[in-house]
Protein backbone atom coordinates (compact mmCIF):
# COMPACT_ATOMS: atom_id res chain seq x y z
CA UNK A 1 2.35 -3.77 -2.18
CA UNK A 2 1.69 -6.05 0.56
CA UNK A 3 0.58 -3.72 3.40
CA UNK A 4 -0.22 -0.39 4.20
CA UNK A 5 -0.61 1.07 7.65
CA UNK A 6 -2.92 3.88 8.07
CA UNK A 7 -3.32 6.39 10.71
CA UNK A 8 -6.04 8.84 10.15
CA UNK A 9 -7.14 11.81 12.01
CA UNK A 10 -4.38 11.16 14.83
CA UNK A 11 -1.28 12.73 14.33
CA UNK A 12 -1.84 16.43 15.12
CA UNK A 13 -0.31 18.01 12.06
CA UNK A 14 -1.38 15.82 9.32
CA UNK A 15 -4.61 14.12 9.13
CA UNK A 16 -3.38 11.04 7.50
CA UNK A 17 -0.31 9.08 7.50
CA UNK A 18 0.23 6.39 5.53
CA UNK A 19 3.52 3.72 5.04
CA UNK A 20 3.73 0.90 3.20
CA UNK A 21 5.94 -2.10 2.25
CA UNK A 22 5.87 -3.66 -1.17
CA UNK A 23 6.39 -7.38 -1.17
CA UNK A 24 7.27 -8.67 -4.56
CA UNK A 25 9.76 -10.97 -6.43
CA UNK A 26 12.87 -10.10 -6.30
CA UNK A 27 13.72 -10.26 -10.00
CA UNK A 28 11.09 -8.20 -11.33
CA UNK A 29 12.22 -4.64 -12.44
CA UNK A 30 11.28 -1.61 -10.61
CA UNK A 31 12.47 1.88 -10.14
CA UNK A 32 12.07 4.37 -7.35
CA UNK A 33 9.37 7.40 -7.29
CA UNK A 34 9.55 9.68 -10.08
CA UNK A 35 7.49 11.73 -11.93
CA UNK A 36 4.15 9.98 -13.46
CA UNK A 37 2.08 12.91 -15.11
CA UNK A 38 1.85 16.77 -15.04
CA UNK A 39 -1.31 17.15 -15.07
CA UNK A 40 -2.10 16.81 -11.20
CA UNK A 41 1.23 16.46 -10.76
CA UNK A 42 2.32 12.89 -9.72
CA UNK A 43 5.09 10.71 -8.09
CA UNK A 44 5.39 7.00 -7.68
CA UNK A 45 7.14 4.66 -8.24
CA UNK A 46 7.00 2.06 -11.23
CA UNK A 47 6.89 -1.23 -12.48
CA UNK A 48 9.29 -1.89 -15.43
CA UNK A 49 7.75 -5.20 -16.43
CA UNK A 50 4.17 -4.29 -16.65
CA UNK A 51 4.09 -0.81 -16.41
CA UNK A 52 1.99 1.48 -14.10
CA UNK A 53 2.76 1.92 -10.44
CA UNK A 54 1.63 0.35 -6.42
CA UNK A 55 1.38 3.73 -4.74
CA UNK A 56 1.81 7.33 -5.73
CA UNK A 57 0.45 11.04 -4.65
CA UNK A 58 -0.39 14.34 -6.75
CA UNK A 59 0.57 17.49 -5.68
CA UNK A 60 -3.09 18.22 -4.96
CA UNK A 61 -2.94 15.80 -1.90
CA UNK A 62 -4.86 12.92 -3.54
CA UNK A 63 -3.50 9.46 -2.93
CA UNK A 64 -3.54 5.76 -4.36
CA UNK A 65 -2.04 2.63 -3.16
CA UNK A 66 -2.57 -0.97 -4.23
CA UNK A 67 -2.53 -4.45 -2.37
CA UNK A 68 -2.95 -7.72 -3.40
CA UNK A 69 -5.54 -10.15 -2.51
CA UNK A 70 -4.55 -13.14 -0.75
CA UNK A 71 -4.59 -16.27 -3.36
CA UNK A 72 -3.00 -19.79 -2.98
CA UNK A 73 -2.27 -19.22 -7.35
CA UNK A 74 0.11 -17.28 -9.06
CA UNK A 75 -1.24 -14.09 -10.37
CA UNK A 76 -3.09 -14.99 -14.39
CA UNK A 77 -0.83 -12.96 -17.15
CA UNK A 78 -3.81 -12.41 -19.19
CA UNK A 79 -5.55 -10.28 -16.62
CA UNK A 80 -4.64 -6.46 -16.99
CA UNK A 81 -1.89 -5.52 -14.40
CA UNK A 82 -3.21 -4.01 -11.18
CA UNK A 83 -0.61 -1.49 -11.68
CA UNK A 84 -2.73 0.59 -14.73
CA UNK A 85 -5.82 0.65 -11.59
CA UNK A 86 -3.09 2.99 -9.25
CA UNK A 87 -2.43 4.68 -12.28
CA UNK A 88 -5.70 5.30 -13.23
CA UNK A 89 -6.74 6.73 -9.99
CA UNK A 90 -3.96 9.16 -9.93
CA UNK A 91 -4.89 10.78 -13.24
CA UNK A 92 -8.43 11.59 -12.07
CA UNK A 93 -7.07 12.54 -8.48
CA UNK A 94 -10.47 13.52 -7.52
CA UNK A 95 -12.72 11.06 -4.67
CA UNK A 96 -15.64 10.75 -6.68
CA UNK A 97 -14.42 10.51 -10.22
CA UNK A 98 -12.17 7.69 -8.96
CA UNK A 99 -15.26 6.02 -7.58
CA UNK A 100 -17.26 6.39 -10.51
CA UNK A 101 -14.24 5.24 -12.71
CA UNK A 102 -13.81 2.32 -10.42
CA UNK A 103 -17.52 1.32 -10.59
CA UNK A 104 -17.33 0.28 -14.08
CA UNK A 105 -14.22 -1.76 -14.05
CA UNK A 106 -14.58 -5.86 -14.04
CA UNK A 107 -13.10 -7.50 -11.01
CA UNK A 108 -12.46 -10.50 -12.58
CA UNK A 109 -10.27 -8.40 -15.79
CA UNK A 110 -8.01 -8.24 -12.98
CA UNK A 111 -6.18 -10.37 -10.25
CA UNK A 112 -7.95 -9.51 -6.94
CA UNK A 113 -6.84 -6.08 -5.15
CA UNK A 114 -7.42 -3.92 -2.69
CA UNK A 115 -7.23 -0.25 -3.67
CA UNK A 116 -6.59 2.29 -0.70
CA UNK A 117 -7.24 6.22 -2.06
CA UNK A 118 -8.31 9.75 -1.14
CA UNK A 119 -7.27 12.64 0.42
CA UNK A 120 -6.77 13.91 3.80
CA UNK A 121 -10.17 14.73 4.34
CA UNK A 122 -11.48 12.02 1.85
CA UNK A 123 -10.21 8.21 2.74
CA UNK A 124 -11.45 5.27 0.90
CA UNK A 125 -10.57 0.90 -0.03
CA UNK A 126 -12.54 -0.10 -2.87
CA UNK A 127 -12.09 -4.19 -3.46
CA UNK A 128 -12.21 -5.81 -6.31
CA UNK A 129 -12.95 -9.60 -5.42
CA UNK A 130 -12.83 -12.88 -8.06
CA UNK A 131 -16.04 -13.56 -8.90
CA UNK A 132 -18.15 -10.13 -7.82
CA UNK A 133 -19.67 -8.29 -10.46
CA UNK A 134 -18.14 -4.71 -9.33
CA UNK A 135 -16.47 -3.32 -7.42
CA UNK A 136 -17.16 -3.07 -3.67
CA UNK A 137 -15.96 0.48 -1.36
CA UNK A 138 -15.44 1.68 2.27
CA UNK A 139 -14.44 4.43 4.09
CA UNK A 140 -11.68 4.54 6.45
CA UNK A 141 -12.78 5.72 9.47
CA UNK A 142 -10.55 7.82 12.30
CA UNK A 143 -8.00 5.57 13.66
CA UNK A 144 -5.24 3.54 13.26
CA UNK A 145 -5.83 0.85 10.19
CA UNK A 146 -3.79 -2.18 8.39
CA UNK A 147 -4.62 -2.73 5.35
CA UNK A 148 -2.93 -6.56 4.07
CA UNK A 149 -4.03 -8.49 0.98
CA UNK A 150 -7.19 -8.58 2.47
CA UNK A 151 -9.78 -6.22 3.58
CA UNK A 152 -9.13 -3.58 5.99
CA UNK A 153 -8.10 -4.55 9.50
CA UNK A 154 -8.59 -8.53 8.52
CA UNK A 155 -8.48 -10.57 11.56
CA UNK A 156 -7.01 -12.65 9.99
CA UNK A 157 -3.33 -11.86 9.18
CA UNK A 158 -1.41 -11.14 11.83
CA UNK A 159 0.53 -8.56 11.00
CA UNK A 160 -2.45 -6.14 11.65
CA UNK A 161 -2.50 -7.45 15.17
CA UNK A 162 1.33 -6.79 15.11
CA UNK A 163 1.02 -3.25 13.51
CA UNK A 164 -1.60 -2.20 15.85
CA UNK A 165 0.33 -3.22 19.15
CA UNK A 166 3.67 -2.06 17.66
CA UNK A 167 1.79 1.47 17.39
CA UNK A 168 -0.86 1.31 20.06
CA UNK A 169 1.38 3.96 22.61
CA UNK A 170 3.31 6.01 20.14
CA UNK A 171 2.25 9.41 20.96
CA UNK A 172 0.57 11.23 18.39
CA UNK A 173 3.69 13.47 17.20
CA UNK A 174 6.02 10.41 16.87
CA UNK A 175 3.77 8.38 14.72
CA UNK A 176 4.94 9.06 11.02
CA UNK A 177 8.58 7.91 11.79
CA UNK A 178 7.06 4.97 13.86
CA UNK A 179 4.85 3.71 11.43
CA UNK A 180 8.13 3.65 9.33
CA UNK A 181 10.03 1.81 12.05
CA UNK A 182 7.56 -0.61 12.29
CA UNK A 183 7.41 -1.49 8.72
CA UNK A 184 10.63 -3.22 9.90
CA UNK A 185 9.50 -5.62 12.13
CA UNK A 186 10.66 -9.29 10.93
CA UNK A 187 8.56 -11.23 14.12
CA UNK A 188 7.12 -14.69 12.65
CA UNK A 189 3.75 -15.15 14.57
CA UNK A 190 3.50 -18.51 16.50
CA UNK A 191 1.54 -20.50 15.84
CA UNK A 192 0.76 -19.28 12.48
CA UNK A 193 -2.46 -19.09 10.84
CA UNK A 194 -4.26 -22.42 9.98
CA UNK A 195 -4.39 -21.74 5.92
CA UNK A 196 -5.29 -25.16 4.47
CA UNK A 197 -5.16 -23.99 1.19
CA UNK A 198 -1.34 -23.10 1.34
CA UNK A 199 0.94 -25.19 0.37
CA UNK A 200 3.93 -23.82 1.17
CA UNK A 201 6.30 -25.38 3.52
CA UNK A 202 6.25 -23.73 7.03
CA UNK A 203 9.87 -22.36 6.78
CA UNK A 204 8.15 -20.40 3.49
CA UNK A 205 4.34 -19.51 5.07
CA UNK A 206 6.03 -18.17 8.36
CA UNK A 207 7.95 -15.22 7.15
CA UNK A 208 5.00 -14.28 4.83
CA UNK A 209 3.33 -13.18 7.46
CA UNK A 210 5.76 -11.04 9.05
CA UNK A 211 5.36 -7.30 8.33
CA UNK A 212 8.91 -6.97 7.00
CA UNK A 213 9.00 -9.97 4.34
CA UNK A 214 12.22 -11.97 4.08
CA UNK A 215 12.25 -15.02 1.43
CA UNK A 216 15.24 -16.30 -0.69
CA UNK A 217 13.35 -15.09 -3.78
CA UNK A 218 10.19 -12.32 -2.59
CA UNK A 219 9.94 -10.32 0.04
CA UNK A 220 10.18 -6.79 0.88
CA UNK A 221 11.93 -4.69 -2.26
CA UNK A 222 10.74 -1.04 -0.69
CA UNK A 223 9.12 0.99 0.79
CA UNK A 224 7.11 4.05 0.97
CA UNK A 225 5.78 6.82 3.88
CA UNK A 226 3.50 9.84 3.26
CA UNK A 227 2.07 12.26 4.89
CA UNK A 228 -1.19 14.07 3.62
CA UNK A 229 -2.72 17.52 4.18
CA UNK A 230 -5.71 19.13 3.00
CA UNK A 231 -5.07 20.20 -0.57
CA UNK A 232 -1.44 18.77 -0.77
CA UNK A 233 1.20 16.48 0.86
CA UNK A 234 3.73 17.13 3.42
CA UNK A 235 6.05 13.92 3.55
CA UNK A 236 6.57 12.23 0.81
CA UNK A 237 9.37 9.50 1.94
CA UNK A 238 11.09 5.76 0.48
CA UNK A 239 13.25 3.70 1.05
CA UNK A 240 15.06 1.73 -1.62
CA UNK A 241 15.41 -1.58 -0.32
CA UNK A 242 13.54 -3.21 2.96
CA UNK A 243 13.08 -1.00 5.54
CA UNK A 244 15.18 -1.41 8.51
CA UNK A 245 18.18 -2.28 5.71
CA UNK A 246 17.58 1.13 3.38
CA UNK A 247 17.10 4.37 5.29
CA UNK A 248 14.14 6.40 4.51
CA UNK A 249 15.19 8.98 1.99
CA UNK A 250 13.00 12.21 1.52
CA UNK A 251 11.42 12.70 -2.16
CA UNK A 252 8.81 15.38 -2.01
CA UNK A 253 11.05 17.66 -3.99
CA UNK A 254 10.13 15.58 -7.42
CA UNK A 255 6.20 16.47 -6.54
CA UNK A 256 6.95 19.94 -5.63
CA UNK A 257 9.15 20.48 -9.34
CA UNK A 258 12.32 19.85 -7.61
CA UNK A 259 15.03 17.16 -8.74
């Protein structure tokens, strides 16, 4: 998952939206939400190469979503997938379990992340960094938030500039089905950021950077919208293929013990 927009404490109905995008290679294996665990309850979707999932939501109203950490390297196949860490949250499902959990996992047995979770009342990123002995957290204030493969609201990736202003007069009642629109915004910033340490040719780095990611071989594969309420969730929503391309197809019936 390459970013997640946030909105918390602004619509009037639901205390925190969330939709993402997940950027990945085209050719690894994946497969659409579905059930995780009983026991909270739990959807997501999941990885078929390494197992575990990038975002997913109990029936309780506790969330997890994962996003990479910027790195000029591909990601080390002896590290433990960052897929088991989503996972992992969503079988404790509880704030401060998953922070106590969290505190005694090794950044570096892992490539770098960013771990958005909580509940509607409850919001939290824990990062785990290369070279930090633990784990580091913050709490997501009220507001409108981007989350990229950096910390939260990074000045430095433009597509939380992009996010922000594609959002910034969407009244309050019309953001959930915004946020999704805007997950399907293909703009290229100009100039582009100065990155020395990517080496990438510009016809590559541009689209990267884009909030809808469009590459001969990664980019956007899906994409994912809820919706959370104390004590439960009220949208669960994804699309199964880039956004703007696959419609947005309604889920929540797997979390609630529908088909």
């Amino acid at each position: 998952m390459c970013v997640i927009l946030v909105a918390r404490d602004l619509h009037p109905d639901w205390p925190v939206c969330i939709a993402a995008n997940r950027d990945e290679f085209k050719a690894r294996p994946s497969a659409g939400p579905r059930v995780l665990q009983e026991t909270p309850r739990a959807i997501g979707g999941l990885d078929l190469k390494a197992g575990g999932t990038w975002m997913g939501a109990t029936a309780t109203g506790f969330f997890a979503g994962l996003t990479n950490q910027r790195t000029y390297t591909r990601a080390d196949p002896a590290r433990r997938s960052r897929g088991e860490v989503v996972a992992g949250a969503l079988a404790r499902a509880d704030v401060a379990v998953v922070c106590a959990w969290l505190a005694t996992l090794r950044p570096d047995d892992y490539n770098p992340f960013n771990l958005l979770f909580g509940t509607a009342t409850d919001l939290w990123v824990a990062y785990a960094w290369p070279g930090e002995a633990a784990v580091r957290f913050e709490p997501v204030p009220p507001g409108l938030h981007v989350l990229p493969n950096d910390r939260l609201d990074s000045p430095d990736f433009p597509k939380v500039a992009r996010a922000q202003a594609l959002l910034a007069e969407v009244p309050p009642g019309e953001l959930f089905p915004a946020m999704q629109r805007a997950l399907a915004d293909t703009q290229v910033p100009s100039p582009l950021p100065d990155e020395p340490l990517n080496r990438l040719p510009k016809a590559f780095r541009g689209p990267l950077h884009a909030l809808r990611v469009i590459t001969p071989l990664y980019g956007t594969v899906s994409a994912t919208a809820v919706a959370l309420i104390p004590s439960g969730v009220a949208q669960y929503r994804f699309a199964r293929g880039a956004p703007g391309d696959a419609p947005f197809e309604d889920v929540i019936g797997l979390l609630r013990g529908g088909g």
